[in-house]
PDB file of N, CA and C in Angstrom:
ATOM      1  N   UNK A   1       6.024  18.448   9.637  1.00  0.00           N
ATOM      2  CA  UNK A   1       4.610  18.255   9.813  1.00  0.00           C
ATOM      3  C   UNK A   1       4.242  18.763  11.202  1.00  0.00           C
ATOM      4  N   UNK A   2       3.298  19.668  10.853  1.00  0.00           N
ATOM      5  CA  UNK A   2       3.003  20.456  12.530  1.00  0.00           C
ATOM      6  C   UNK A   2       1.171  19.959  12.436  1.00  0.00           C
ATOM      7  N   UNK A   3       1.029  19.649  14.177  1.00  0.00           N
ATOM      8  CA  UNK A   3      -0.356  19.978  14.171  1.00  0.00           C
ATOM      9  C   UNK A   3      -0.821  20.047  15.564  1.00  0.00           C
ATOM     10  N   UNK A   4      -1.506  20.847  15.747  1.00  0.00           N
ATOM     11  CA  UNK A   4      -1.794  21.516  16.882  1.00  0.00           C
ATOM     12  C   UNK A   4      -3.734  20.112  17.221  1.00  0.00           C
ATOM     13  N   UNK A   5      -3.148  20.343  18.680  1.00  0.00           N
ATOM     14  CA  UNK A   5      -4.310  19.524  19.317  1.00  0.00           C
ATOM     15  C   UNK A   5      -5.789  20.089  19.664  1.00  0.00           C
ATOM     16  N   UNK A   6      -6.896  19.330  19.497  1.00  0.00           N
ATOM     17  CA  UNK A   6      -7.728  19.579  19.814  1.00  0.00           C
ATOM     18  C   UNK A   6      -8.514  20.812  20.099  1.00  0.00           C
ATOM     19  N   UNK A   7      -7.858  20.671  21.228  1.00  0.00           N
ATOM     20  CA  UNK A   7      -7.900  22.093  22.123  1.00  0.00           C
ATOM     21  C   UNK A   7      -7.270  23.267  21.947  1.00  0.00           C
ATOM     22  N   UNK A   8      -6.356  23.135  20.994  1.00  0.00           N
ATOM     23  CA  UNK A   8      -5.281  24.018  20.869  1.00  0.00           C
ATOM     24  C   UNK A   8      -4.171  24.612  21.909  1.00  0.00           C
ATOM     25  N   UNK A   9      -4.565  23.569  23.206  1.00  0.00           N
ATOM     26  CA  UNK A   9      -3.166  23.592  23.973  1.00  0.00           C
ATOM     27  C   UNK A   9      -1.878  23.117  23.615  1.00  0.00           C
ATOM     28  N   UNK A  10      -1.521  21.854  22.582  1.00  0.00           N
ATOM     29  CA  UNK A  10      -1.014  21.426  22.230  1.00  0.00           C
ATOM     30  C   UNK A  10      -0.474  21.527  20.950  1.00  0.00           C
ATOM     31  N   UNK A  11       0.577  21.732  20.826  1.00  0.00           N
ATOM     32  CA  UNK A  11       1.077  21.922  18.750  1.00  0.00           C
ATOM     33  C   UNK A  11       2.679  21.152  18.949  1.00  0.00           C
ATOM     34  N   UNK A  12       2.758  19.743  18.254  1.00  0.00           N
ATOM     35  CA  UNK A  12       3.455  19.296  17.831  1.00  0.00           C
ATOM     36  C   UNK A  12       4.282  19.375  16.725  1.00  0.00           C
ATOM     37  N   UNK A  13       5.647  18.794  16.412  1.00  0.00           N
ATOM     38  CA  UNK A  13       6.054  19.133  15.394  1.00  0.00           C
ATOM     39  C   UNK A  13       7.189  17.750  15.049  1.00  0.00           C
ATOM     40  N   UNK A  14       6.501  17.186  13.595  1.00  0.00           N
ATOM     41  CA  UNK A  14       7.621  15.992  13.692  1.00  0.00           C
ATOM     42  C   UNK A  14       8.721  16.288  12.388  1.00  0.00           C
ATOM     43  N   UNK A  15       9.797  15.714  11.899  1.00  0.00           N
ATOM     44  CA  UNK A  15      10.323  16.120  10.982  1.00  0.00           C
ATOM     45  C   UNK A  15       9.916  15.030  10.102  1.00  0.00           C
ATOM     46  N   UNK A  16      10.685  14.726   8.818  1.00  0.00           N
ATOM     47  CA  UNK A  16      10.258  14.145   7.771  1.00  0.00           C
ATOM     48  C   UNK A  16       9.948  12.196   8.245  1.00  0.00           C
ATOM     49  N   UNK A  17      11.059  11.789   9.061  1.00  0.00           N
ATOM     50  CA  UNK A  17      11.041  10.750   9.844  1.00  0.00           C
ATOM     51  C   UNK A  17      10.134  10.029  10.773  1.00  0.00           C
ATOM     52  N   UNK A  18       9.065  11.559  10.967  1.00  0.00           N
ATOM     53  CA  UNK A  18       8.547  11.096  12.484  1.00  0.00           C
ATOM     54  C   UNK A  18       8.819  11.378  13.261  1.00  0.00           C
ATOM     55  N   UNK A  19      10.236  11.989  13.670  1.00  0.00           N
ATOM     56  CA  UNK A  19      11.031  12.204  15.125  1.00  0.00           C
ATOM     57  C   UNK A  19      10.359  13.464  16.116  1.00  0.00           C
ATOM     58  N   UNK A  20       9.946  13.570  16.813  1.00  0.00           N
ATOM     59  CA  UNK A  20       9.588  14.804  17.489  1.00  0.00           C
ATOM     60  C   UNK A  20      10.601  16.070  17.668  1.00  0.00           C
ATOM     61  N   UNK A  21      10.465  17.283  16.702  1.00  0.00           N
ATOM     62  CA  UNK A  21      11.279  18.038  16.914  1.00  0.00           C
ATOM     63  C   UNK A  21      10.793  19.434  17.602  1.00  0.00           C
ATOM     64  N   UNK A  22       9.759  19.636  17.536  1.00  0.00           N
ATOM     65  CA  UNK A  22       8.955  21.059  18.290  1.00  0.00           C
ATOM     66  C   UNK A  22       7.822  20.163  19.015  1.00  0.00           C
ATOM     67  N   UNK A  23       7.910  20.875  20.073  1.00  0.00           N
ATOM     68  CA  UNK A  23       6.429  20.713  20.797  1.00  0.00           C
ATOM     69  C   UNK A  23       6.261  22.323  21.169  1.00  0.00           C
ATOM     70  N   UNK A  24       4.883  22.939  21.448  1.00  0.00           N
ATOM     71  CA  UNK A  24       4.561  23.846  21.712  1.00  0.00           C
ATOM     72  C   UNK A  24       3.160  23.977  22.564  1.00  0.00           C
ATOM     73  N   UNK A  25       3.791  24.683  24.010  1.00  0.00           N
ATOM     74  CA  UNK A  25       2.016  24.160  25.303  1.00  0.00           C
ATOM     75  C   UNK A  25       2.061  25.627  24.968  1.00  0.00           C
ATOM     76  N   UNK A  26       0.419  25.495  25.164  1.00  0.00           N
ATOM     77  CA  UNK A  26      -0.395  27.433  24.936  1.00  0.00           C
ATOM     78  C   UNK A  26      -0.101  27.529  26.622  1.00  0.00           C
ATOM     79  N   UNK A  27      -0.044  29.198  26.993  1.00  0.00           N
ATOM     80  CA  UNK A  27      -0.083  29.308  28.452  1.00  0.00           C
ATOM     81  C   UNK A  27      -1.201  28.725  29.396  1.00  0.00           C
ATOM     82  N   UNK A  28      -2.368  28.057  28.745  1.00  0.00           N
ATOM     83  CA  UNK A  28      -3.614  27.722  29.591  1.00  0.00           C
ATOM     84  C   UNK A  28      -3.070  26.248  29.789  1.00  0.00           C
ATOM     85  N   UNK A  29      -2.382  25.639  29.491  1.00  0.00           N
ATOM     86  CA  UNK A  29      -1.667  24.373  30.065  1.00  0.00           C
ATOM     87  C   UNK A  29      -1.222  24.561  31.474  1.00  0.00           C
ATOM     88  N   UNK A  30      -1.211  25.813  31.877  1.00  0.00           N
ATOM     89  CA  UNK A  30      -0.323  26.063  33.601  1.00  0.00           C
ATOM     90  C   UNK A  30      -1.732  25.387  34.238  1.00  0.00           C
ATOM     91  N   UNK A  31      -2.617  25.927  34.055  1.00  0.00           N
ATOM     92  CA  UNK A  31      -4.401  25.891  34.575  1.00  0.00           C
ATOM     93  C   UNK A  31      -4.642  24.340  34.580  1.00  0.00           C
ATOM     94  N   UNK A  32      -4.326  23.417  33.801  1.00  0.00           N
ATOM     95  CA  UNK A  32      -4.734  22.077  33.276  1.00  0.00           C
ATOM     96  C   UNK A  32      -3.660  21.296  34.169  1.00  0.00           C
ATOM     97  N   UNK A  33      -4.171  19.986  35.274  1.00  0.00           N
ATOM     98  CA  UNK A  33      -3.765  19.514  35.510  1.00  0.00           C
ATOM     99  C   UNK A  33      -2.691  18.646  35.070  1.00  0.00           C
ATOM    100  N   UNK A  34      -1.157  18.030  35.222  1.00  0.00           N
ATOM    101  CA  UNK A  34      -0.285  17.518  34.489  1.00  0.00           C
ATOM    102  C   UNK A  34      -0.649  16.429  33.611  1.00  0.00           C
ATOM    103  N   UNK A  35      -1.012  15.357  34.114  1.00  0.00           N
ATOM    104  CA  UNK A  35      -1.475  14.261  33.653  1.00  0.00           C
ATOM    105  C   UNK A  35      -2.498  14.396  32.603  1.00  0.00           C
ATOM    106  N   UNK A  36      -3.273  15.943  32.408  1.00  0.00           N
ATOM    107  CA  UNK A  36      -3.799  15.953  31.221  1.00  0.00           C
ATOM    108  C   UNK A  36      -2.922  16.297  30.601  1.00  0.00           C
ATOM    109  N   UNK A  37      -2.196  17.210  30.519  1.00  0.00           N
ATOM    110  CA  UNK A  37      -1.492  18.073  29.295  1.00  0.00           C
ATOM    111  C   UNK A  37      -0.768  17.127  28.852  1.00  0.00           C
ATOM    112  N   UNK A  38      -0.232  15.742  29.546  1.00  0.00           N
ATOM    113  CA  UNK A  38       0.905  14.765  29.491  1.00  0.00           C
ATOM    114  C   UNK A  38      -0.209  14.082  27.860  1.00  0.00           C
ATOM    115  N   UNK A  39      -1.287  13.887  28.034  1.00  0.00           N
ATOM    116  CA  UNK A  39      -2.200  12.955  27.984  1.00  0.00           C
ATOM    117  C   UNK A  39      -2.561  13.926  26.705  1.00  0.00           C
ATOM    118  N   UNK A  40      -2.748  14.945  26.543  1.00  0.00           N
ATOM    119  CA  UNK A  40      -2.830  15.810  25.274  1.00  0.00           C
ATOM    120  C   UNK A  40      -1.463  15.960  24.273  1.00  0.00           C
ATOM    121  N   UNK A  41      -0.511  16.103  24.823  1.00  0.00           N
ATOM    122  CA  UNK A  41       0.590  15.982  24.417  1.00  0.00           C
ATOM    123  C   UNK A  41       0.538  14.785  23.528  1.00  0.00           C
ATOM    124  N   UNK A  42       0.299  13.232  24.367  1.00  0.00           N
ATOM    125  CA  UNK A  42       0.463  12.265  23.805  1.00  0.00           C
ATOM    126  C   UNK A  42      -0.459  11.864  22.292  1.00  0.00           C
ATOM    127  N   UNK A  43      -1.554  12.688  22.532  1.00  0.00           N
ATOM    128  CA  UNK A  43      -2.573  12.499  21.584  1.00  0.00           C
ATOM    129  C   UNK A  43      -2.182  13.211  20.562  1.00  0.00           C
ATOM    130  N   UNK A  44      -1.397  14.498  20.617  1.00  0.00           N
ATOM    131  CA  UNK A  44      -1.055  15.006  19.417  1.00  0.00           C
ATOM    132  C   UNK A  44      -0.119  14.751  18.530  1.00  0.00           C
ATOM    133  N   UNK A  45       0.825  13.949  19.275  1.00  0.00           N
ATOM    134  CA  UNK A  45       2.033  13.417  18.858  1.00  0.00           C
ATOM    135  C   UNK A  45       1.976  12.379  17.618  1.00  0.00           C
ATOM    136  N   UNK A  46       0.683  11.119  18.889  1.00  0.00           N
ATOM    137  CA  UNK A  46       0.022  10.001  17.717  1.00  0.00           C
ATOM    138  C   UNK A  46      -1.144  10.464  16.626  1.00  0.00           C
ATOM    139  N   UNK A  47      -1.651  11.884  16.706  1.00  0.00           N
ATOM    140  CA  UNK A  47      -2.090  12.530  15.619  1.00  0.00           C
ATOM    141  C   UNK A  47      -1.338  12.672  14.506  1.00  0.00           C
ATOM    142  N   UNK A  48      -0.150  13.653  15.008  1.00  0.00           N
ATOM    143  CA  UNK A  48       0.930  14.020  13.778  1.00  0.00           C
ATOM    144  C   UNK A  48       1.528  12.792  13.253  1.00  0.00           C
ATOM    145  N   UNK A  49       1.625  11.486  13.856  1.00  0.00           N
ATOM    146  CA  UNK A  49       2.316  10.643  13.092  1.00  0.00           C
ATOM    147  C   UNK A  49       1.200   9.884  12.074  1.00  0.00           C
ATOM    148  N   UNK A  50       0.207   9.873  12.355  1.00  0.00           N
ATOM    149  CA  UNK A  50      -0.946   9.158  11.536  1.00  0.00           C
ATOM    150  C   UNK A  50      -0.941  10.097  10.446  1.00  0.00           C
ATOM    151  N   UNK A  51      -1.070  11.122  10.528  1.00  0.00           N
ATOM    152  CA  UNK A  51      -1.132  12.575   9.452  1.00  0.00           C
ATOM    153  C   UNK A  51      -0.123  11.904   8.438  1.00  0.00           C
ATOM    154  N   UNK A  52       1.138  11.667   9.165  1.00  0.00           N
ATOM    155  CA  UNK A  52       2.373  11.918   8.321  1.00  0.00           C
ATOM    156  C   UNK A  52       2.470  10.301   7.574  1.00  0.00           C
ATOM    157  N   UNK A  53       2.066   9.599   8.426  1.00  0.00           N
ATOM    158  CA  UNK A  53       1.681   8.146   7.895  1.00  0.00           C
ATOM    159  C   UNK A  53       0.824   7.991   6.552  1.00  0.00           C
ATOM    160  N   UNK A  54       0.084   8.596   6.387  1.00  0.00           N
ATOM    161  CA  UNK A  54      -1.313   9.398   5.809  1.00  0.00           C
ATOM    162  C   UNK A  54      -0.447   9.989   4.616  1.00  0.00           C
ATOM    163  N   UNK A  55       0.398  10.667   4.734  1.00  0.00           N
ATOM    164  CA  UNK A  55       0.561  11.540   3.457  1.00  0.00           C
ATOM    165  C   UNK A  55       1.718  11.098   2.352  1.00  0.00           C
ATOM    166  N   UNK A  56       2.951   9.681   3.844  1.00  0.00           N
ATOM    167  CA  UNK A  56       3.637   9.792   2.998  1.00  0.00           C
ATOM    168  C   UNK A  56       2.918   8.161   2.305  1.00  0.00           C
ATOM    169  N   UNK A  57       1.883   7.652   2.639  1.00  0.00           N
ATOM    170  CA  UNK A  57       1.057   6.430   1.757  1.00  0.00           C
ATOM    171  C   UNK A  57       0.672   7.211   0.528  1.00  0.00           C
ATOM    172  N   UNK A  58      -0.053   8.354   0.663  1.00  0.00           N
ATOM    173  CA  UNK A  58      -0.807   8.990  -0.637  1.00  0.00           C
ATOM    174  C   UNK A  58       0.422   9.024  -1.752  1.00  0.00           C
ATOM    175  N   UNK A  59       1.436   9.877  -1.092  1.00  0.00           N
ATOM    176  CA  UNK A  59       2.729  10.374  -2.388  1.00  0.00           C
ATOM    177  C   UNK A  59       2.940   9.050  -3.175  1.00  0.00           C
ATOM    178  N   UNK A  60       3.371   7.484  -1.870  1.00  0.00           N
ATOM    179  CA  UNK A  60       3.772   6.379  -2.251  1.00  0.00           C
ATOM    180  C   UNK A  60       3.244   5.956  -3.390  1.00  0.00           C
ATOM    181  N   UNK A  61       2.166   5.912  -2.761  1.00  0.00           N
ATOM    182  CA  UNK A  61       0.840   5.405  -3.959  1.00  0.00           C
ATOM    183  C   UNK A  61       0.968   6.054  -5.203  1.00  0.00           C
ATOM    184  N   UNK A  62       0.719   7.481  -5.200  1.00  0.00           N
ATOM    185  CA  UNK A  62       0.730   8.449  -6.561  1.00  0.00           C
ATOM    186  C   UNK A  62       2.322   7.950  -7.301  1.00  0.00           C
ATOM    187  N   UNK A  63       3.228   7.849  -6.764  1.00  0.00           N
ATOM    188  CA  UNK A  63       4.657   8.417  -7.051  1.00  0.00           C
ATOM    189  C   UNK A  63       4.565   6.472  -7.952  1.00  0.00           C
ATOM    190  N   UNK A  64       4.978   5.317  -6.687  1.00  0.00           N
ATOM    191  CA  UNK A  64       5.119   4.086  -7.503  1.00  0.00           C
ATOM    192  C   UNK A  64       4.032   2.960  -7.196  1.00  0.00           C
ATOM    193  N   UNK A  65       3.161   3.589  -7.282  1.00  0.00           N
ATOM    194  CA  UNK A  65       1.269   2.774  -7.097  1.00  0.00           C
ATOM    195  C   UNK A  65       1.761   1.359  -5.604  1.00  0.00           C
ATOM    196  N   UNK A  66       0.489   1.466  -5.882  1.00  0.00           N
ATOM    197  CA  UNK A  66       0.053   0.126  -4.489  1.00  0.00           C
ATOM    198  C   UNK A  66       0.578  -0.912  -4.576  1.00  0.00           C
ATOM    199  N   UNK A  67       1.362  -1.532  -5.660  1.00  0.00           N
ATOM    200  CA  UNK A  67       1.910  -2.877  -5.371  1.00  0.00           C
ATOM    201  C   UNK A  67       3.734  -2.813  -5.404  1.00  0.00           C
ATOM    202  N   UNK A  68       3.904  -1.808  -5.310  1.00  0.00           N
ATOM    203  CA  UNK A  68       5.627  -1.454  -5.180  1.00  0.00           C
ATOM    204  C   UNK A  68       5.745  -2.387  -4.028  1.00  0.00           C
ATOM    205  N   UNK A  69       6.985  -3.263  -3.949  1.00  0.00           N
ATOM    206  CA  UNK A  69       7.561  -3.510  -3.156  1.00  0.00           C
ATOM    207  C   UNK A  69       8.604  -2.625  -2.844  1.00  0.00           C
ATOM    208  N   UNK A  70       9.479  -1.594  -2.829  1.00  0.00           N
ATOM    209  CA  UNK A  70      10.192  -0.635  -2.605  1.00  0.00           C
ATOM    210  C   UNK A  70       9.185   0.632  -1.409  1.00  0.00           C
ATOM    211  N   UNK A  71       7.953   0.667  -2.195  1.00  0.00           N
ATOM    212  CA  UNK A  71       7.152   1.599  -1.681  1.00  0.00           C
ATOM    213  C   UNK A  71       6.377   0.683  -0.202  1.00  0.00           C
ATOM    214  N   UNK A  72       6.501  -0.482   0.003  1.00  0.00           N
ATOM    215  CA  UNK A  72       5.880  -1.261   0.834  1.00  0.00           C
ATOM    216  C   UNK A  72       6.747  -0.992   2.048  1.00  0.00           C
ATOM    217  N   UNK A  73       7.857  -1.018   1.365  1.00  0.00           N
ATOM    218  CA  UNK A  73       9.430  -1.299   2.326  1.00  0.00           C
ATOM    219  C   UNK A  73       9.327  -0.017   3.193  1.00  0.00           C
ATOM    220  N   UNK A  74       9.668   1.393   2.090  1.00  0.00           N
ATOM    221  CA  UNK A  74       9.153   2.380   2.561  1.00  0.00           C
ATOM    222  C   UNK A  74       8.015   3.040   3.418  1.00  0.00           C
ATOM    223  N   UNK A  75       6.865   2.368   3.332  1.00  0.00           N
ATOM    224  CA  UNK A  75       5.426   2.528   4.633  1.00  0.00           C
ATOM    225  C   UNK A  75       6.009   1.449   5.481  1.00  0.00           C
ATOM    226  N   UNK A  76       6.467   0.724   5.872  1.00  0.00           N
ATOM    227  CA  UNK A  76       7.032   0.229   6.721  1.00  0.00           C
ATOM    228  C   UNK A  76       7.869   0.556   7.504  1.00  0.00           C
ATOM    229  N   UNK A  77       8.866   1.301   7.284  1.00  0.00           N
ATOM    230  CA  UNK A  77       9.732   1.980   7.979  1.00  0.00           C
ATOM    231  C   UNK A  77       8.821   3.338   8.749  1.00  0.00           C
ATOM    232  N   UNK A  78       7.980   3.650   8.092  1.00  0.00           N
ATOM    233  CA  UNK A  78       6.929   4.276   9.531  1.00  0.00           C
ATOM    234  C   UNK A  78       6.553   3.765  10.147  1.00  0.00           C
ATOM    235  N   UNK A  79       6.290   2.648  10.113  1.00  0.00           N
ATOM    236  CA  UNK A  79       5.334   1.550  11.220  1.00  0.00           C
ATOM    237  C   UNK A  79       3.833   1.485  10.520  1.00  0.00           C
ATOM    238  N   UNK A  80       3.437   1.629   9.172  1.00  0.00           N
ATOM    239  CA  UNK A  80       2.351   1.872   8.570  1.00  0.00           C
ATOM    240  C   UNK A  80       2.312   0.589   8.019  1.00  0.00           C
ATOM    241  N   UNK A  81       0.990  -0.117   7.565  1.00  0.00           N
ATOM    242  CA  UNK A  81       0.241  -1.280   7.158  1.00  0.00           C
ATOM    243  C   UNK A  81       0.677  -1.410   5.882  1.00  0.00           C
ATOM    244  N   UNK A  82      -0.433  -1.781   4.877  1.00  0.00           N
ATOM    245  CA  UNK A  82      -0.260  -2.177   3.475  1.00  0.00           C
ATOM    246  C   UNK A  82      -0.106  -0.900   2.379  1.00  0.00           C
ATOM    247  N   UNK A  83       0.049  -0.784   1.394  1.00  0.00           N
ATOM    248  CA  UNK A  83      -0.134   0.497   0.394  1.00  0.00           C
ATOM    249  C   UNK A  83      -1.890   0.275  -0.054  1.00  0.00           C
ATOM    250  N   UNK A  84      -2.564   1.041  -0.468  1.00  0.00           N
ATOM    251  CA  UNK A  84      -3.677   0.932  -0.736  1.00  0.00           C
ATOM    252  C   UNK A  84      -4.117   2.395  -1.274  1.00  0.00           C
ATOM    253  N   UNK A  85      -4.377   2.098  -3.044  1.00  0.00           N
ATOM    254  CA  UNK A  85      -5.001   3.127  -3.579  1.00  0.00           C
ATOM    255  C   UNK A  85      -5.881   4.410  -3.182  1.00  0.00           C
ATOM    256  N   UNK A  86      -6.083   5.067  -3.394  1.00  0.00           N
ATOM    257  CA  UNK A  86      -7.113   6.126  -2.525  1.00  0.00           C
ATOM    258  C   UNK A  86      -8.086   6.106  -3.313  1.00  0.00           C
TER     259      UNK A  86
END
């Protein structure tokens, strides 16, 4: 799961887990003080994991619906809330 920030200084990259495996700064990050790019960085990171939070609830849902306890277990191990239909 890749997704590039805002601004497009920033492009993250997590693997199926969540784990951060690519990050990618555009060259206009040299120009941008640290503490922003730190601070963009961080925002894209907790972007890509909401995304991925986000997609693997939808499959959950589609694959063994909203009241799986297996599938509960599973959004949990992201750090994600309840299952809930779309």
């Amino acid at each position: 799961m890749t997704v590039r920030g805002a601004d497009g200084l920033v492009e993250a990259t997590l693997d199926p887990a969540g784990a951060l495996v690519g990050l990618r700064l555009d060259e206009r990050t040299r120009q941008q003080p640290a503490d922003r790019v730190a601070e963009e960085i961080l925002a894209t990171v907790r972007a890509a994991r909401a995304e991925l939070l986000r997609k693997v609830t939808e499959a959950t849902v589609e694959l063994l619906g909203a009241d799986d306890p297996g599938g509960q277990a599973l959004l949990n191990s992201y750090g994600g809330g309840r299952l809930t239909a779309p």
